[in-house]
N, C-alpha and C. Protein backbone atom coordinates (compact mmCIF):
# COMPACT_ATOMS: atom_id res chain seq x y z
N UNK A 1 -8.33 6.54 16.29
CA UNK A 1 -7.83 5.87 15.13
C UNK A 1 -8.16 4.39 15.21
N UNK A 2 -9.52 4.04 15.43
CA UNK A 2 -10.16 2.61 15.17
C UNK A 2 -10.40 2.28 14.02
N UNK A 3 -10.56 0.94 13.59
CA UNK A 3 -10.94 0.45 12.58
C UNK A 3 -12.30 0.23 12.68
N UNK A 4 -12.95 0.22 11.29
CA UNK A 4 -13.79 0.28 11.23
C UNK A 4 -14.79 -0.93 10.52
N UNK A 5 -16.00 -1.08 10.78
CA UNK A 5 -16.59 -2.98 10.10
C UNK A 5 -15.79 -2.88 8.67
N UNK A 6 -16.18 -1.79 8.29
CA UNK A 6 -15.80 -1.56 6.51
C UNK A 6 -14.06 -2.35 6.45
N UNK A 7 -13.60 -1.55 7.29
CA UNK A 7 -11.84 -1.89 6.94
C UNK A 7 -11.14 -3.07 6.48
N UNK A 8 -11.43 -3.99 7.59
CA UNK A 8 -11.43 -5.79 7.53
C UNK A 8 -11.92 -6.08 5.71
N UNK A 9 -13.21 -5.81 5.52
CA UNK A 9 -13.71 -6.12 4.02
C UNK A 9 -12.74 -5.28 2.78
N UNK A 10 -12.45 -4.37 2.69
CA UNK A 10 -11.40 -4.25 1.82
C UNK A 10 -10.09 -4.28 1.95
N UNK A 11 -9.71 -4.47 3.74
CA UNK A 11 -8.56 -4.81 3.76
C UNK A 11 -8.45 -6.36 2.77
N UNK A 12 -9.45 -6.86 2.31
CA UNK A 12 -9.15 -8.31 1.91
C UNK A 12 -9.15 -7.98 0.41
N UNK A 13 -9.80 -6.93 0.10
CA UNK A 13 -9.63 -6.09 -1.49
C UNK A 13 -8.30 -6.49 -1.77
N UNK A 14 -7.43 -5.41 -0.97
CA UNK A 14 -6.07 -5.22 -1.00
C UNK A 14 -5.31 -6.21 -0.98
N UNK A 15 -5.73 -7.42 -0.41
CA UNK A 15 -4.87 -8.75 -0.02
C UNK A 15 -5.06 -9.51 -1.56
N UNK A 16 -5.89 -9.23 -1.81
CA UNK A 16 -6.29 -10.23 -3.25
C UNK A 16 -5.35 -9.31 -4.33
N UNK A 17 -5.19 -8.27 -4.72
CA UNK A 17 -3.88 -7.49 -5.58
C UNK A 17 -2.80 -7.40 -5.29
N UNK A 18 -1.87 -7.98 -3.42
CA UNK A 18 -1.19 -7.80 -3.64
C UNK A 18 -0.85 -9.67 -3.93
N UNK A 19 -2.07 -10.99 -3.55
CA UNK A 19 -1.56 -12.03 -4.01
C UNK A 19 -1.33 -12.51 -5.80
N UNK A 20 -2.43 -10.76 -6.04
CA UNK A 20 -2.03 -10.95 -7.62
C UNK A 20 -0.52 -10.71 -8.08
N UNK A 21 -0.08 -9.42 -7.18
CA UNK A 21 1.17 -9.32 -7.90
C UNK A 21 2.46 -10.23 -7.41
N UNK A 22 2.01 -10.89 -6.43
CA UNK A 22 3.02 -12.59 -6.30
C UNK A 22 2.92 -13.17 -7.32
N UNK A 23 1.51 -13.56 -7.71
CA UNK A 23 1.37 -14.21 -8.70
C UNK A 23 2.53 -13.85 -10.06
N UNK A 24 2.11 -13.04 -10.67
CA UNK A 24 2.81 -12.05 -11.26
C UNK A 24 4.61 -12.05 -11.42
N UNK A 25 4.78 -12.36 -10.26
CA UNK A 25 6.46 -12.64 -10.03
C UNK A 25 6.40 -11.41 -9.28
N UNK A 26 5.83 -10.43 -8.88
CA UNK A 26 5.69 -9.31 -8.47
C UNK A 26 6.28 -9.19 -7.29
N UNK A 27 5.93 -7.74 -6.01
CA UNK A 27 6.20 -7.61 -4.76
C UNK A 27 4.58 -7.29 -4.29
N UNK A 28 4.97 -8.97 -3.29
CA UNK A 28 3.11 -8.39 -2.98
C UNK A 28 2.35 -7.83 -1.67
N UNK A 29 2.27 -6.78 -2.52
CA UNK A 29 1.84 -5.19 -1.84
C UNK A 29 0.74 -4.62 -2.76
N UNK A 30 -0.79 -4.60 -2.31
CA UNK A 30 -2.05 -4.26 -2.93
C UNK A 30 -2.26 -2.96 -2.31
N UNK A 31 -3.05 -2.52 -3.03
CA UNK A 31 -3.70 -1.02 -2.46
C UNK A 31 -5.02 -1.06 -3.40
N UNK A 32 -6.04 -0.12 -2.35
CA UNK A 32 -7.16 -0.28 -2.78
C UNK A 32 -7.99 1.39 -2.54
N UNK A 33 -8.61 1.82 -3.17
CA UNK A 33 -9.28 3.54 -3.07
C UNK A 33 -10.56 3.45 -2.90
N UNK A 34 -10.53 3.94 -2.05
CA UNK A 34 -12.74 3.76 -1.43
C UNK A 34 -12.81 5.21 -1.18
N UNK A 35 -14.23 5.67 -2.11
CA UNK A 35 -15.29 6.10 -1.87
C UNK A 35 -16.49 6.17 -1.23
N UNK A 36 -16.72 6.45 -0.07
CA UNK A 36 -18.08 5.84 0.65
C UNK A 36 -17.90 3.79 0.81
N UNK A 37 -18.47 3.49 -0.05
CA UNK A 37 -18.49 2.00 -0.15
C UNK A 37 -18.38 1.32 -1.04
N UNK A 38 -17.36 2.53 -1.82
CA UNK A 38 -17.50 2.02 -3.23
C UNK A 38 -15.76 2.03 -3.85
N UNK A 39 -15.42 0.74 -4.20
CA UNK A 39 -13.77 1.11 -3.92
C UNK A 39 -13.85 1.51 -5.93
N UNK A 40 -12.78 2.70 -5.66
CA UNK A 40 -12.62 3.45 -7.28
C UNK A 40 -11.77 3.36 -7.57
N UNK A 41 -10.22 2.61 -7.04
CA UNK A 41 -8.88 2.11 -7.98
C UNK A 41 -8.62 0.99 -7.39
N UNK A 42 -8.00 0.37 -7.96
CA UNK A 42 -7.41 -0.67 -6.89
C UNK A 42 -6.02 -1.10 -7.89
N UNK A 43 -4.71 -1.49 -7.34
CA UNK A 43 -3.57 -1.73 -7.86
C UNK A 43 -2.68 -2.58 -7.43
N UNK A 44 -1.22 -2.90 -7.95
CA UNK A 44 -0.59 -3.76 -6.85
C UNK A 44 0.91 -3.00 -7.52
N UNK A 45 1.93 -3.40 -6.91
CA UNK A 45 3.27 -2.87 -6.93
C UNK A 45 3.12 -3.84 -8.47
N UNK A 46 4.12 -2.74 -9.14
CA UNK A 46 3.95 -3.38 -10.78
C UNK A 46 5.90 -2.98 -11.11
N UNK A 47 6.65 -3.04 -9.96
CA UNK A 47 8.02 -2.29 -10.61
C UNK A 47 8.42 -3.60 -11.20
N UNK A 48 8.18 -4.83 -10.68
CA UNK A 48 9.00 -5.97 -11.33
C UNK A 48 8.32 -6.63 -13.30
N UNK A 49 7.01 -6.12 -12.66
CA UNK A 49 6.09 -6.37 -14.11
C UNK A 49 6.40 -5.49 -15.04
N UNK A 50 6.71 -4.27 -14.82
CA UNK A 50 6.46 -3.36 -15.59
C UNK A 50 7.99 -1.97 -15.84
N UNK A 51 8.68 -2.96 -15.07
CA UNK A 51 10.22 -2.31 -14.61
C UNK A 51 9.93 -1.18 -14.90
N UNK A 52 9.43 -0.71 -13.35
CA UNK A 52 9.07 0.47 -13.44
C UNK A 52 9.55 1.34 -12.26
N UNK A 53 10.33 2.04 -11.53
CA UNK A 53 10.97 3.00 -10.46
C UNK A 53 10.12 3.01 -9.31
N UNK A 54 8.92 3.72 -10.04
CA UNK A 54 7.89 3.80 -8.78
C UNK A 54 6.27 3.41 -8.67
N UNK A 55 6.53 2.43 -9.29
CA UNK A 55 4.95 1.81 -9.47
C UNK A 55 4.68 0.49 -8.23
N UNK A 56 4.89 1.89 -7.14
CA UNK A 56 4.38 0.71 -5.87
C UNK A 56 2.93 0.68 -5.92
N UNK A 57 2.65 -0.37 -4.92
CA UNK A 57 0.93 -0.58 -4.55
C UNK A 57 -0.11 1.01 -4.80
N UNK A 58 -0.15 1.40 -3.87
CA UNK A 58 -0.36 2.97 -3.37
C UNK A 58 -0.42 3.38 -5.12
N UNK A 59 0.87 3.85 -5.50
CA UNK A 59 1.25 4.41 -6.86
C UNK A 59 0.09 3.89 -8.09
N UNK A 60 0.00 2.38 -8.02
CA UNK A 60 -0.16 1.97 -9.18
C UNK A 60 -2.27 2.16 -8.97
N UNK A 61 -2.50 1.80 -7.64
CA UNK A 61 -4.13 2.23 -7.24
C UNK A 61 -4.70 3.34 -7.62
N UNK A 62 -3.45 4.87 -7.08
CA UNK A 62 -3.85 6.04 -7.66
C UNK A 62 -4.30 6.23 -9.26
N UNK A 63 -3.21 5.58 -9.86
CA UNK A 63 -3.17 5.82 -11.36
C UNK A 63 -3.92 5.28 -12.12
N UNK A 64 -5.02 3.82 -11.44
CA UNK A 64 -5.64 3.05 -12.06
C UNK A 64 -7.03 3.63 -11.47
N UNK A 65 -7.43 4.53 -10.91
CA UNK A 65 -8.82 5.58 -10.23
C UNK A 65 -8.38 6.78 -10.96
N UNK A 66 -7.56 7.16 -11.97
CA UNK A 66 -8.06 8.06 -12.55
C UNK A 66 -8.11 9.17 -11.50
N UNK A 67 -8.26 10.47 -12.72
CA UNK A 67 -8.70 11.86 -11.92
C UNK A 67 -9.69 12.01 -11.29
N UNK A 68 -9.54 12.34 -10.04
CA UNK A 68 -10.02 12.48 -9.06
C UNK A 68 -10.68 14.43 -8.76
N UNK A 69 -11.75 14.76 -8.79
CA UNK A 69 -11.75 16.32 -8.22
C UNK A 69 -11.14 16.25 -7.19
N UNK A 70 -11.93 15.19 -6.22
CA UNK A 70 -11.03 15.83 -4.86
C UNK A 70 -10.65 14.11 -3.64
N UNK A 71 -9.66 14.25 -3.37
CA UNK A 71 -9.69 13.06 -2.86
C UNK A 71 -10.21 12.84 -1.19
N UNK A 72 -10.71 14.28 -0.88
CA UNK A 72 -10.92 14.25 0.89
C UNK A 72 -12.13 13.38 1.08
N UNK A 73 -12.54 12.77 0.86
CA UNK A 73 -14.27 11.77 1.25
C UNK A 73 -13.45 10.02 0.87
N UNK A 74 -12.05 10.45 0.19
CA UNK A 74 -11.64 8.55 0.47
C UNK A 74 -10.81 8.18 1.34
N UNK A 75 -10.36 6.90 1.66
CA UNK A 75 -9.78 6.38 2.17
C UNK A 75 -8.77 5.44 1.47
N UNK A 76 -7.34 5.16 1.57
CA UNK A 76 -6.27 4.29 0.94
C UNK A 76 -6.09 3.01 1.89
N UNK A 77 -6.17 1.92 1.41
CA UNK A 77 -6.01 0.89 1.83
C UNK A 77 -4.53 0.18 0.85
N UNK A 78 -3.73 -0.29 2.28
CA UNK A 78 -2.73 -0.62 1.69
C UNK A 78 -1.87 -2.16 2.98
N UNK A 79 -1.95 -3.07 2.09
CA UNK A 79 -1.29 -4.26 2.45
C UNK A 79 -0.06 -4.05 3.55
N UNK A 80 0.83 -3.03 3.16
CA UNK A 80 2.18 -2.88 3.83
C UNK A 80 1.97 -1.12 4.10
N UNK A 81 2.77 -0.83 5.11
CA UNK A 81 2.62 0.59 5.79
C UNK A 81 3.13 1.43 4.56
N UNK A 82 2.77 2.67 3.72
CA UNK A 82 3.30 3.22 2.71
C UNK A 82 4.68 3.98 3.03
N UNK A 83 5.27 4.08 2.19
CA UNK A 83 6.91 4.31 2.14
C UNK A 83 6.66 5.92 1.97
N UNK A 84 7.73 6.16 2.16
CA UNK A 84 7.74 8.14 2.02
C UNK A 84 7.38 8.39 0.54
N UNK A 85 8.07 7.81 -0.52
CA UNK A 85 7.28 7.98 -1.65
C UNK A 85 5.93 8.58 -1.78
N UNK A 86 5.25 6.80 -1.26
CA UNK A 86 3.79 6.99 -1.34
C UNK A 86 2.90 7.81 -0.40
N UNK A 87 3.53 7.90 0.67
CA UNK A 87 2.78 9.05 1.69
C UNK A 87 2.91 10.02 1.39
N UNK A 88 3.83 10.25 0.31
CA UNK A 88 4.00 11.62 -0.07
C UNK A 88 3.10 12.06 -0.66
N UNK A 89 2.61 11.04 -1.91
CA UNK A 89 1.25 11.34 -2.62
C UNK A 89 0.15 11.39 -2.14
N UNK A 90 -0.08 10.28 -1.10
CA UNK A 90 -1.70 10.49 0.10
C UNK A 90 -1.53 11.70 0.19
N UNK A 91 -0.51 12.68 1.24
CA UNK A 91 -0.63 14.23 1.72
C UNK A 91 -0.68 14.96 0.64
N UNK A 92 -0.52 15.11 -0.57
CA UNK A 92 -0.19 15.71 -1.45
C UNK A 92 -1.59 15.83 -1.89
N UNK A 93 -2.42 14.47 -2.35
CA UNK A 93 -3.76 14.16 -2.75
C UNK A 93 -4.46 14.58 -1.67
N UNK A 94 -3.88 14.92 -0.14
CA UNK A 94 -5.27 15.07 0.80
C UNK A 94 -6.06 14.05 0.88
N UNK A 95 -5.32 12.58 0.58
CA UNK A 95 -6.27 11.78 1.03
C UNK A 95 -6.65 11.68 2.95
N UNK A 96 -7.53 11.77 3.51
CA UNK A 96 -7.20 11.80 4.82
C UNK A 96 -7.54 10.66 5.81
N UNK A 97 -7.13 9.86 5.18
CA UNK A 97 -7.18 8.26 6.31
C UNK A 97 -6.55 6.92 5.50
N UNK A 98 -5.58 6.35 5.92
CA UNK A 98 -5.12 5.33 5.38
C UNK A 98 -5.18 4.12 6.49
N UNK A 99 -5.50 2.86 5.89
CA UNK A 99 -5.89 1.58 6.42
C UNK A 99 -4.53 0.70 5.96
N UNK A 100 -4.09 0.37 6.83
CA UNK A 100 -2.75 -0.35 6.58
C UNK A 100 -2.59 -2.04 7.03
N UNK A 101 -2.76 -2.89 6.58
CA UNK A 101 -2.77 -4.38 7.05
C UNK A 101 -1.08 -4.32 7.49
N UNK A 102 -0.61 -4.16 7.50
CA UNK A 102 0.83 -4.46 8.39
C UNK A 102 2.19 -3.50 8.37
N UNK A 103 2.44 -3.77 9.74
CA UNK A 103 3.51 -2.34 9.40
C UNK A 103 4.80 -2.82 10.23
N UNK A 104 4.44 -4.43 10.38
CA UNK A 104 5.65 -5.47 11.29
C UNK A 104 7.56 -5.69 10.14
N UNK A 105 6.68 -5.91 8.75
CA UNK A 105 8.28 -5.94 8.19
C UNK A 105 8.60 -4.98 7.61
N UNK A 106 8.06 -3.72 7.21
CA UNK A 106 8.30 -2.18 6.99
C UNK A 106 7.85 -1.33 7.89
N UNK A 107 7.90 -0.55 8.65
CA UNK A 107 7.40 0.17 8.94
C UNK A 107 6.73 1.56 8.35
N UNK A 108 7.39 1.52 6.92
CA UNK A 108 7.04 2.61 6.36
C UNK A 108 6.92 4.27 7.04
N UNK A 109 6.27 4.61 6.54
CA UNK A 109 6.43 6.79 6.86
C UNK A 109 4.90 6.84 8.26
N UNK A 110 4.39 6.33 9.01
CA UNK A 110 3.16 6.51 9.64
C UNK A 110 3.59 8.04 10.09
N UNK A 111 4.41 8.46 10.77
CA UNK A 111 4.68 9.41 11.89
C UNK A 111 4.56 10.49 10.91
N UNK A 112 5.51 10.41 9.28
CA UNK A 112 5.39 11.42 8.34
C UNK A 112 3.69 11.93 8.35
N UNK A 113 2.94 10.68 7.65
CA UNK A 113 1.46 10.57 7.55
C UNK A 113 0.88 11.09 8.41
N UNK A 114 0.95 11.01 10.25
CA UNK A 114 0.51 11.80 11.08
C UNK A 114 0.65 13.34 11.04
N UNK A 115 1.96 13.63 10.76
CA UNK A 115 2.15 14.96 11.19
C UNK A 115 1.59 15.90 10.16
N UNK A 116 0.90 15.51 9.05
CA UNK A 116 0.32 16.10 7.70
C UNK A 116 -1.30 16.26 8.16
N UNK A 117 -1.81 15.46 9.44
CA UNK A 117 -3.22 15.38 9.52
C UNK A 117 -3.85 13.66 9.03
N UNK A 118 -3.48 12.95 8.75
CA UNK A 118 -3.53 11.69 8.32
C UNK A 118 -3.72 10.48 9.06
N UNK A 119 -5.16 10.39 9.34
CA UNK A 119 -5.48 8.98 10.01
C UNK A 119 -4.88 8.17 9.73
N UNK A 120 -3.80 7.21 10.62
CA UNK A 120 -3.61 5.68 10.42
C UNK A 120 -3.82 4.89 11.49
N UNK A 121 -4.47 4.08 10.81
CA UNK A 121 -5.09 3.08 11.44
C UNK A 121 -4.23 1.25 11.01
N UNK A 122 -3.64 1.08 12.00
CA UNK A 122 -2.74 -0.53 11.45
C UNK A 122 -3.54 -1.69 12.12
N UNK A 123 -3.81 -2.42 11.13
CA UNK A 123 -4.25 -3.46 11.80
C UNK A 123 -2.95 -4.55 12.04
N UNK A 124 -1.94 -4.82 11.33
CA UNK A 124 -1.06 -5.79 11.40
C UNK A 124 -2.10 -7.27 11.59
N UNK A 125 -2.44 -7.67 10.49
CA UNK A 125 -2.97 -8.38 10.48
C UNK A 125 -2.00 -9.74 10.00
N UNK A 126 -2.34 -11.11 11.02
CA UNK A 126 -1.38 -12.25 11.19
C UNK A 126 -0.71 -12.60 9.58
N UNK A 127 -1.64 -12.69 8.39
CA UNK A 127 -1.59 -13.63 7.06
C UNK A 127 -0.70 -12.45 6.19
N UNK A 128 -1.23 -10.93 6.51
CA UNK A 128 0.17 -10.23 5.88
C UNK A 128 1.18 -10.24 6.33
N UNK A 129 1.42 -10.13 7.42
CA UNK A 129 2.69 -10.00 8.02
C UNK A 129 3.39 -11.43 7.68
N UNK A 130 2.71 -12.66 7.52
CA UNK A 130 3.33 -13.76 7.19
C UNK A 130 4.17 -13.65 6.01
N UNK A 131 2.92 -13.45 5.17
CA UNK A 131 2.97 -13.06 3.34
C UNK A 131 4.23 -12.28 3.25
N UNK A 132 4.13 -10.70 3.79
CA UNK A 132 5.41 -10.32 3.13
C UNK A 132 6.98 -10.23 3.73
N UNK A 133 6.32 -11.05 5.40
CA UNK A 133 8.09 -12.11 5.69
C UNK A 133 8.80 -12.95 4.77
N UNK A 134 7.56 -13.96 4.24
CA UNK A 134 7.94 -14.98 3.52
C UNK A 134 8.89 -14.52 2.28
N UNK A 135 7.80 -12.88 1.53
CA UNK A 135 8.37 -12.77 0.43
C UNK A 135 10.02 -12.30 0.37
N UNK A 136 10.32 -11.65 1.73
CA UNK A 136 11.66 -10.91 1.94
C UNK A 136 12.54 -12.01 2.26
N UNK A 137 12.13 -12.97 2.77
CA UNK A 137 13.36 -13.97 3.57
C UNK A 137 13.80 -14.83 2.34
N UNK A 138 12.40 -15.26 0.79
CA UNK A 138 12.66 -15.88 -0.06
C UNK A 138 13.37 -14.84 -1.36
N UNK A 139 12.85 -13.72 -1.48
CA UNK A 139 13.70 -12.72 -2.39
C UNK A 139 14.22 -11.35 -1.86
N UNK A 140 15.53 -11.66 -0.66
CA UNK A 140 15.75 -10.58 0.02
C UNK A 140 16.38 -9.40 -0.78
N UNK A 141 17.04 -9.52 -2.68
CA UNK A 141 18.06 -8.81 -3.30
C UNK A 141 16.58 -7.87 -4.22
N UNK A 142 15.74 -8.80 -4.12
CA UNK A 142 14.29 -7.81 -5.02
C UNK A 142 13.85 -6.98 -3.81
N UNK A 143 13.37 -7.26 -2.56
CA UNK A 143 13.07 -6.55 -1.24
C UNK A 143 13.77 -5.28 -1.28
N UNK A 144 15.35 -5.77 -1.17
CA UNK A 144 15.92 -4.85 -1.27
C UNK A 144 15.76 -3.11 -2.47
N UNK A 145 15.90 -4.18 -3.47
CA UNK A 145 15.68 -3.00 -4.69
C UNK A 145 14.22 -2.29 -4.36
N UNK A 146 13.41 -3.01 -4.04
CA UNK A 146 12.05 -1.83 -3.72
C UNK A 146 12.24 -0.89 -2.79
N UNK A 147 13.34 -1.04 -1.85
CA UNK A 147 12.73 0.04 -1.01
C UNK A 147 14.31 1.03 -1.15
N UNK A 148 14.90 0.88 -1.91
CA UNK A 148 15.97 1.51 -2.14
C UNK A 148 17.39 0.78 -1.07
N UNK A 149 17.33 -0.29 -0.84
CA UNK A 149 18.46 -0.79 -0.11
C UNK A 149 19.63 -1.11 -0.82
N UNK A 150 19.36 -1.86 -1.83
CA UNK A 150 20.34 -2.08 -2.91
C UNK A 150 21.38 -1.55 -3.16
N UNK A 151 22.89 -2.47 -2.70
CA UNK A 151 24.22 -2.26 -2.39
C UNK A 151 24.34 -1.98 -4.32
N UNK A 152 24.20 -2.55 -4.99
CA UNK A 152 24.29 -2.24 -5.88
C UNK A 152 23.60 -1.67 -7.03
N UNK A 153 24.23 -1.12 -7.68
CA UNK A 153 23.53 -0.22 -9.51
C UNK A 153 23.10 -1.01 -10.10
């Protein structure tokens, strides 16, 4: 489970959608869908844009690549480690390898992702792990609501 030259280059795909959806007022968390060398969705968490339940990173990449015949020849690239949600859909889609830039302030589902057959590969790379400290320590009650923590309705 090495990374690969390719990984680093769209891991920076992914970094640029999820600084879009900061931009945005968003939660920034990018995801990106490669084909061979050819990336075919790319998305960012859209629940705050688009008050939407489950339009995380992962979620919103799938839906913006369109139907797919078959998803076994791609790879998911994703800013933050994917949540059970979204790993649910990788195994579901048979995607079979996910590239993860950090898995220091979520850990997200990896072990789920393994036990389905599912390459992960973490880089925890220094500038995400900064990025989405910063974003939790500055909006810990939105953090919260994404991942279902939220004391309150």
């Amino acid at each position: 489970m090495k990374q690969t030259p390719h990984d680093i280059q769209f891991m920076k795909e992914a970094e640029a959608e999820a600084r879009k959806g900061l931009s945005e007022g968003g939660i920034p968390i990018g995801s990106i869908l490669v084909r061979g060398d050819k990336i075919v969705g790319r998305g960012h968490n859209q629940r705050v844009q688009k008050g939407s339940a489950i339009l995380h990173g992962e979620m919103d990449c799938l839906m913006n690549a369109g139907r797919q015949k078959s998803y076994l020849d791609t790879v998911i690239y994703s800013t933050l480690c994917p949540c059970y949600m979204c790993s649910g859909t990788i195994v579901q889609f048979k995607i079979p390898r996910v590239v993860v830039g950090e898995a220091v302030n979520f850990p997200g589902a990896p072990d789920f992702l393994r036990s389905h057959g599912v390459e992960v590969v973490i880089l925890d790379q220094p500038g995400l792990i900064q990025m989405m400290g910063d974003f939790i320590r500055t909006k810990p009650e939105l953090w919260n609501e994404d991942i279902a923590e939220s004391s309150k309705s």
